[in-house]
N, C-alpha and C. Protein backbone atom coordinates (compact mmCIF):
# COMPACT_ATOMS: atom_id res chain seq x y z
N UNK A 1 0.84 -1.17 0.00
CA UNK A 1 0.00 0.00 0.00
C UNK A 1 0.89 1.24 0.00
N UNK A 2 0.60 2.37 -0.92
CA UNK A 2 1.26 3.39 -1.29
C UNK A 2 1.56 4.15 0.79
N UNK A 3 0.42 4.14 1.06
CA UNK A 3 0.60 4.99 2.30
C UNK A 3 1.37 4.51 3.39
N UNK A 4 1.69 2.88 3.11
CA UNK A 4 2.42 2.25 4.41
C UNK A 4 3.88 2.56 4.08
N UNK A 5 4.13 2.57 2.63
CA UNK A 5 5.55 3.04 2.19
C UNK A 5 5.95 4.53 2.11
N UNK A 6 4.63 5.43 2.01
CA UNK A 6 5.38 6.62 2.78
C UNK A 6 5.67 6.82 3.69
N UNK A 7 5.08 6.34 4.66
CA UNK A 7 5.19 6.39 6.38
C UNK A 7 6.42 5.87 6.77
N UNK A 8 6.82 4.77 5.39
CA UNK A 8 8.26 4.23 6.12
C UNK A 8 9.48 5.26 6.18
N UNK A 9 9.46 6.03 5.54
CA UNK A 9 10.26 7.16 5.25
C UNK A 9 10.47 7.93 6.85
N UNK A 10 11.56 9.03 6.39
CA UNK A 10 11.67 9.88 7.81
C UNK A 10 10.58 10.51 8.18
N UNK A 11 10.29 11.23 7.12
CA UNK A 11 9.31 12.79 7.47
C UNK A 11 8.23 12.86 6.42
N UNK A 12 7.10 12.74 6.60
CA UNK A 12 6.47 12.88 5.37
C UNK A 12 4.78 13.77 6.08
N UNK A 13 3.79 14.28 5.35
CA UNK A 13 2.95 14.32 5.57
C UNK A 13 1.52 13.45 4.86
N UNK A 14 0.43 13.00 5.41
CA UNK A 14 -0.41 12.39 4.33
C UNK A 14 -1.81 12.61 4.90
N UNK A 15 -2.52 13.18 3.73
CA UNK A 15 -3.87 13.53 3.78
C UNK A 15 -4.81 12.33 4.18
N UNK A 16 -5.54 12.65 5.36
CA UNK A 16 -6.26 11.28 5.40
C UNK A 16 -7.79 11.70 5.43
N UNK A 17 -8.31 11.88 4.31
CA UNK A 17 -9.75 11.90 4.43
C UNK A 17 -10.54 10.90 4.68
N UNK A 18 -9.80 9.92 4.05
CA UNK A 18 -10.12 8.36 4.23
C UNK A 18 -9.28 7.78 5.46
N UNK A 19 -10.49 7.30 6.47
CA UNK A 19 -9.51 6.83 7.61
C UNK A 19 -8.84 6.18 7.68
N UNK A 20 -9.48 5.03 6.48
CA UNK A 20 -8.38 3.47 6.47
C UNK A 20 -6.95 3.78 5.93
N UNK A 21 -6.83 5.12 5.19
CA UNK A 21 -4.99 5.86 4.76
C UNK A 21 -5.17 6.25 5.99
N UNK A 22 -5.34 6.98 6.47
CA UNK A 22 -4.28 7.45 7.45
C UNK A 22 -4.16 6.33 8.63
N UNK A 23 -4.92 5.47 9.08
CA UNK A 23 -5.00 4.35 9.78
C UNK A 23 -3.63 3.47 9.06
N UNK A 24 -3.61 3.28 8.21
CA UNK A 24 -2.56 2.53 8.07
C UNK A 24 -0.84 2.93 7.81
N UNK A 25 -0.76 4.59 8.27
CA UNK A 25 0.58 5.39 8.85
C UNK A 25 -0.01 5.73 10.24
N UNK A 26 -0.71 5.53 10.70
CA UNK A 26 -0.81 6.20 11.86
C UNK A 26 -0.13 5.45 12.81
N UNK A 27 0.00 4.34 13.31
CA UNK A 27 1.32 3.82 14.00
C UNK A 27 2.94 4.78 14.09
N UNK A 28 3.39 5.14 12.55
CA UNK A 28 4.30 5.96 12.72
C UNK A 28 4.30 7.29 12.73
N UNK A 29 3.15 7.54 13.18
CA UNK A 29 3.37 8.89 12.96
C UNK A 29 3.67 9.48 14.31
N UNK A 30 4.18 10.94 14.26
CA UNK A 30 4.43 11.40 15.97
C UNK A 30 3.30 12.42 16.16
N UNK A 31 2.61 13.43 15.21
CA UNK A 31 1.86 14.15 15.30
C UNK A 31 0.38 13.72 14.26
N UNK A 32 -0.77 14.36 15.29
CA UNK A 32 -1.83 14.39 14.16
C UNK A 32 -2.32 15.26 13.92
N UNK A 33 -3.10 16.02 12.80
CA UNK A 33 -3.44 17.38 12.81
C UNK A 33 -5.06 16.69 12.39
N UNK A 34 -5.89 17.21 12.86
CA UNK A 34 -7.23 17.12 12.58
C UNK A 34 -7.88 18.51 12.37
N UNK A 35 -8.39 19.07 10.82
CA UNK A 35 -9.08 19.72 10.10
C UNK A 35 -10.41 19.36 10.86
N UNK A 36 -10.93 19.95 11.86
CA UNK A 36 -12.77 19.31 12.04
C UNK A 36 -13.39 20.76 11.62
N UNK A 37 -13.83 20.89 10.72
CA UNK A 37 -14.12 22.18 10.14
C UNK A 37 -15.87 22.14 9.81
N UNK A 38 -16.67 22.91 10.09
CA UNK A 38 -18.03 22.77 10.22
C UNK A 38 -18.41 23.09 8.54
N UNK A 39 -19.63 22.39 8.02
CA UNK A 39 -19.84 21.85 6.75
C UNK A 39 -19.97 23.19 6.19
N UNK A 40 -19.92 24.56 6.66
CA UNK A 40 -20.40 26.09 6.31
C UNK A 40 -18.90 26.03 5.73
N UNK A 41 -18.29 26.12 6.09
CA UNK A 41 -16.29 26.53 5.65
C UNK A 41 -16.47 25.51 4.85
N UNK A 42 -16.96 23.93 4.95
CA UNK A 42 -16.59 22.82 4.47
C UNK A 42 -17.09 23.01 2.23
N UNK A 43 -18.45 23.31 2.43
CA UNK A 43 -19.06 23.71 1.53
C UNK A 43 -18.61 24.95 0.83
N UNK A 44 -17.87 26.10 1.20
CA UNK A 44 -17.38 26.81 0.83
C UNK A 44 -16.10 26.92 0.15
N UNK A 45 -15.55 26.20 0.39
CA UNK A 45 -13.97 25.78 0.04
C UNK A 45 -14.60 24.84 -0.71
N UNK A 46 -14.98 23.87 -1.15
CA UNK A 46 -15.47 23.19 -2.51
C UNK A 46 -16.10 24.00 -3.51
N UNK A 47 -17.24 24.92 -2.97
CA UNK A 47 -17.65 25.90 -4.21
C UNK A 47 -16.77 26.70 -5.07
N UNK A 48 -15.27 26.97 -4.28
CA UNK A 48 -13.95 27.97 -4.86
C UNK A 48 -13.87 26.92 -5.79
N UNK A 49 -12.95 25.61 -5.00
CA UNK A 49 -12.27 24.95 -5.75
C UNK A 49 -13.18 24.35 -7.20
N UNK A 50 -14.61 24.16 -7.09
CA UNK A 50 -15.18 23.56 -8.18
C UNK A 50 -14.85 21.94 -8.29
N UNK A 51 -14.96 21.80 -9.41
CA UNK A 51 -15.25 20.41 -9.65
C UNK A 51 -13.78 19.91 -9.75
N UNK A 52 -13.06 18.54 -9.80
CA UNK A 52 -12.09 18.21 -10.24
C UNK A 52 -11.77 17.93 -11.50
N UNK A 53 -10.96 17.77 -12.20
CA UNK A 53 -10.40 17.84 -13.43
C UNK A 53 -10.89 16.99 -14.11
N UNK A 54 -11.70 17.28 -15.49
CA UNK A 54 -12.40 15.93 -15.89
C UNK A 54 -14.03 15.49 -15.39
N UNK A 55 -14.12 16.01 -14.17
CA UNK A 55 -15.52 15.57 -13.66
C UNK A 55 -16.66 16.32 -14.14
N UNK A 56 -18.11 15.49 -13.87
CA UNK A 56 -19.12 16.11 -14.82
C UNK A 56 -19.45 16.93 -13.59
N UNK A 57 -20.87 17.96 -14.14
CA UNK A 57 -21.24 18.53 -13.16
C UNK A 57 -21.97 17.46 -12.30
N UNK A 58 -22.48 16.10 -13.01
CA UNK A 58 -23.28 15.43 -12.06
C UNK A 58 -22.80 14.89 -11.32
N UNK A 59 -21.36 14.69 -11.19
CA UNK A 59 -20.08 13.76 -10.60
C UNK A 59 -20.34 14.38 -9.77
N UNK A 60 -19.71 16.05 -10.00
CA UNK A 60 -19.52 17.39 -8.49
C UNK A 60 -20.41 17.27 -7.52
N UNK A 61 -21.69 16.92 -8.51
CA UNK A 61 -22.86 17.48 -7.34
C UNK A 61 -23.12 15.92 -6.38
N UNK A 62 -22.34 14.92 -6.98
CA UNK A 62 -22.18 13.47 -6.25
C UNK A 62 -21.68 13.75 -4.97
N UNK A 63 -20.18 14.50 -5.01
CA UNK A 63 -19.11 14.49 -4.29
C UNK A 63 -19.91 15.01 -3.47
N UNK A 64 -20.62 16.64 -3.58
CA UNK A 64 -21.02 17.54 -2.97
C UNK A 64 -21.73 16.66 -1.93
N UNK A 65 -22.58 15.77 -1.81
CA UNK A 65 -23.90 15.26 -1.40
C UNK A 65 -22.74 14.40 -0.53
N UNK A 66 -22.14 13.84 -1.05
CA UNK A 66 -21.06 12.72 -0.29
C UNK A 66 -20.42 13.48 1.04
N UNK A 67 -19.49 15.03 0.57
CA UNK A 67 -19.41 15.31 1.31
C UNK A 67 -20.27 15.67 2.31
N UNK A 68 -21.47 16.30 2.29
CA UNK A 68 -22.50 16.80 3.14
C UNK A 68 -22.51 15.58 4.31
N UNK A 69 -22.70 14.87 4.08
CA UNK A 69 -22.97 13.79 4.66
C UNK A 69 -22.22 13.12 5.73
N UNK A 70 -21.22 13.74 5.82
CA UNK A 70 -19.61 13.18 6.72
C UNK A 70 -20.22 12.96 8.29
N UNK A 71 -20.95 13.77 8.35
CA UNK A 71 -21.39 13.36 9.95
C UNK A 71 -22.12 12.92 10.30
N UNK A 72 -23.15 12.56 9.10
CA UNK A 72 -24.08 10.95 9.04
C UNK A 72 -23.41 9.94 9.19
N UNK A 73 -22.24 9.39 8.15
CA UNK A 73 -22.10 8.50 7.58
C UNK A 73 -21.62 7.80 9.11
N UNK A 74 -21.41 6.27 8.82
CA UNK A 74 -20.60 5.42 9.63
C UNK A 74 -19.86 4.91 9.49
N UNK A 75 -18.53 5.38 9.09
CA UNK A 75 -17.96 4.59 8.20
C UNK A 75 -16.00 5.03 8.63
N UNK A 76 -15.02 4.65 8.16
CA UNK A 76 -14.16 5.15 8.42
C UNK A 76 -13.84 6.84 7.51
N UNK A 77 -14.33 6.87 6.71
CA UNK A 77 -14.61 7.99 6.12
C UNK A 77 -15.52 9.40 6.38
N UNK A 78 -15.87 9.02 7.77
CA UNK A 78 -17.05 9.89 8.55
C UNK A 78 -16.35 10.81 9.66
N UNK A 79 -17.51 11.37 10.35
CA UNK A 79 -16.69 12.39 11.42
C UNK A 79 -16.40 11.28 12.69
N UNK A 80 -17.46 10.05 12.95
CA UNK A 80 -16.99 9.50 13.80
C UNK A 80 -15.82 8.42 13.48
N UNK A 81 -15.12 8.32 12.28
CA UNK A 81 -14.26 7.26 11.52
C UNK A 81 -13.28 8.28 12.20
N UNK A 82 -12.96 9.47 12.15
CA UNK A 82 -11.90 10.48 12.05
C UNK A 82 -11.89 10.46 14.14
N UNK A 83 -13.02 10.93 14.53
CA UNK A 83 -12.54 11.39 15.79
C UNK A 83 -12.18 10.01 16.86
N UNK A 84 -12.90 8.78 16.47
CA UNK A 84 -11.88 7.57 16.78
C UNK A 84 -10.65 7.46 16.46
N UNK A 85 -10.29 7.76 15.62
CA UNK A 85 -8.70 8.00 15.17
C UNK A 85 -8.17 8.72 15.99
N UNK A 86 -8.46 10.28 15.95
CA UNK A 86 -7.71 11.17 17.08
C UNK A 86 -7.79 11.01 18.69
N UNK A 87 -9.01 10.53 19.17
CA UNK A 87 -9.19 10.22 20.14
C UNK A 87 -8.04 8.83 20.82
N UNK A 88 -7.58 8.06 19.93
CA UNK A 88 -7.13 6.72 20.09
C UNK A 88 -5.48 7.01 19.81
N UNK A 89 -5.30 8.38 19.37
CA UNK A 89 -3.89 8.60 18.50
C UNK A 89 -3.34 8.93 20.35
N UNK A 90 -2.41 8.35 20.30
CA UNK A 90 -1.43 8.29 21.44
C UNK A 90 -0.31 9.65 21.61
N UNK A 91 0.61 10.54 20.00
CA UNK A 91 1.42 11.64 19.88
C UNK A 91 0.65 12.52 20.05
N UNK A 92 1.64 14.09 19.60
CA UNK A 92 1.18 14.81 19.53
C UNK A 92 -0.15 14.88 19.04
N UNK A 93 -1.10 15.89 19.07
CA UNK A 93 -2.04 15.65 18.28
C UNK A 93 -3.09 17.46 18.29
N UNK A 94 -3.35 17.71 17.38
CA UNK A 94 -4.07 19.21 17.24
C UNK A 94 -5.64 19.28 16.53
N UNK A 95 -6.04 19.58 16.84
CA UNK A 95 -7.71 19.54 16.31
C UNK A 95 -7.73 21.62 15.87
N UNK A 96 -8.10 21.27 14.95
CA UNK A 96 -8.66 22.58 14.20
C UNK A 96 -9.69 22.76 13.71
N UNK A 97 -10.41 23.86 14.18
CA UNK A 97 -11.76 23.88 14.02
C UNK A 97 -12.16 25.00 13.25
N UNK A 98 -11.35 25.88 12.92
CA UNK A 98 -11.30 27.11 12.53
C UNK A 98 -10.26 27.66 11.44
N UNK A 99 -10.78 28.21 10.71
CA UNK A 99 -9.59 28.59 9.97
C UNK A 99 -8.55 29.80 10.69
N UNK A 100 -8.83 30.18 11.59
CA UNK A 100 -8.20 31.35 12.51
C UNK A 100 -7.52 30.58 13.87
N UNK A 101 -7.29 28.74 13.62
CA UNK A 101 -6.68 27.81 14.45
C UNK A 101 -5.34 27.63 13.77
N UNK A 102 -5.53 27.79 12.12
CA UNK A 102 -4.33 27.09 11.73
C UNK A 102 -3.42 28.41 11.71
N UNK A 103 -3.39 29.99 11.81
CA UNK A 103 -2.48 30.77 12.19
C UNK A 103 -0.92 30.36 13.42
N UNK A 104 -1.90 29.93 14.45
CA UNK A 104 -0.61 29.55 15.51
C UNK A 104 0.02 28.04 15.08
N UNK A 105 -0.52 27.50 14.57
CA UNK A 105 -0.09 26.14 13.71
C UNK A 105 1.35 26.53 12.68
N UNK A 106 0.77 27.21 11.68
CA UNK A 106 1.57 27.79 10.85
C UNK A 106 3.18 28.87 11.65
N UNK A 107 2.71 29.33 12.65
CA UNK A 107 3.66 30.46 12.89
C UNK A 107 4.41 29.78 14.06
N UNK A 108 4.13 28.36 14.51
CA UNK A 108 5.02 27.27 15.46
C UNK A 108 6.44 27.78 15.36
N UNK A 109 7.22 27.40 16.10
CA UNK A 109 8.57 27.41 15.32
C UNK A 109 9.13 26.35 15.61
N UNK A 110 8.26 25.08 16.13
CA UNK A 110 8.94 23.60 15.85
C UNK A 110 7.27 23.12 16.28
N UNK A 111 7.12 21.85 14.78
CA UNK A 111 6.48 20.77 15.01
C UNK A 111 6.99 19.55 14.91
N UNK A 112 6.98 18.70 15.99
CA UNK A 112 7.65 17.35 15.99
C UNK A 112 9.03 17.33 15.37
N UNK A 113 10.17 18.58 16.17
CA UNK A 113 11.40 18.78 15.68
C UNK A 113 11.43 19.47 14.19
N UNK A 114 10.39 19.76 13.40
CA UNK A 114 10.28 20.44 11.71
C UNK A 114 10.16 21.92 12.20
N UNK A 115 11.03 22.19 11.96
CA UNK A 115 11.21 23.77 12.06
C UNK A 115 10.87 24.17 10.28
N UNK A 116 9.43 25.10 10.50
CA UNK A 116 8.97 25.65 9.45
C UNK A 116 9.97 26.40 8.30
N UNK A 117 9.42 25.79 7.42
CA UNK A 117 10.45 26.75 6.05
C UNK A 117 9.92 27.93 5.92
């Protein structure tokens, strides 16, 4: 699996929207950052970005509905797939709820020894 062989590496970061990726680096990892961002920001930042490359509008409006749904679903792909994860994650670990959270994130001057470029 692509994600167990990045994790083998020193330093890496990996998007886990899907719990079962990040579940399967999360053993090595030392920090977790959790995006819990309410579906108002969530929906908004998809309307910028638009559709992905190639996709129909009926695809978008798939995703759209898919995403809406994150805190229905049950699944590892859900809000409760994610906050079992963080809840269970043993390192560091940061929950962001806000886009006015990831400022002191960004302006750290060491995460897990990574001194910001």
């Amino acid at each position: 699996m692509v994600a167990a062989f990045a994790a083998a590496g020193q330093r890496w970061i990996i998007e886990g929207v899907y719990g079962w990726l990040a579940e399967a680096a999360l053993f090595r990892a030392t920090t977790l950052i959790w995006l819990d961002m309410p579906w108002s920001l969530c929906r908004e930042s998809l309307a910028q970005r638009g559709p992905w490359r190639g996709a129909t509008a009926e695809q978008h409006g798939e995703f759209l509905s898919w995403a809406e749904h994150y805190w229905q679903r049950r699944t590892s792909t859900s809000y409760d797939g994610h906050l079992g994860l963080f809840e269970g994650f043993m390192g560091d670990k940061l929950r962001i709820r806000d886009r006015s959270d990831i400022g002191p994130l960004l302006n750290a001057k060491q995460i897990d020894g990574i001194a910001p470029a």
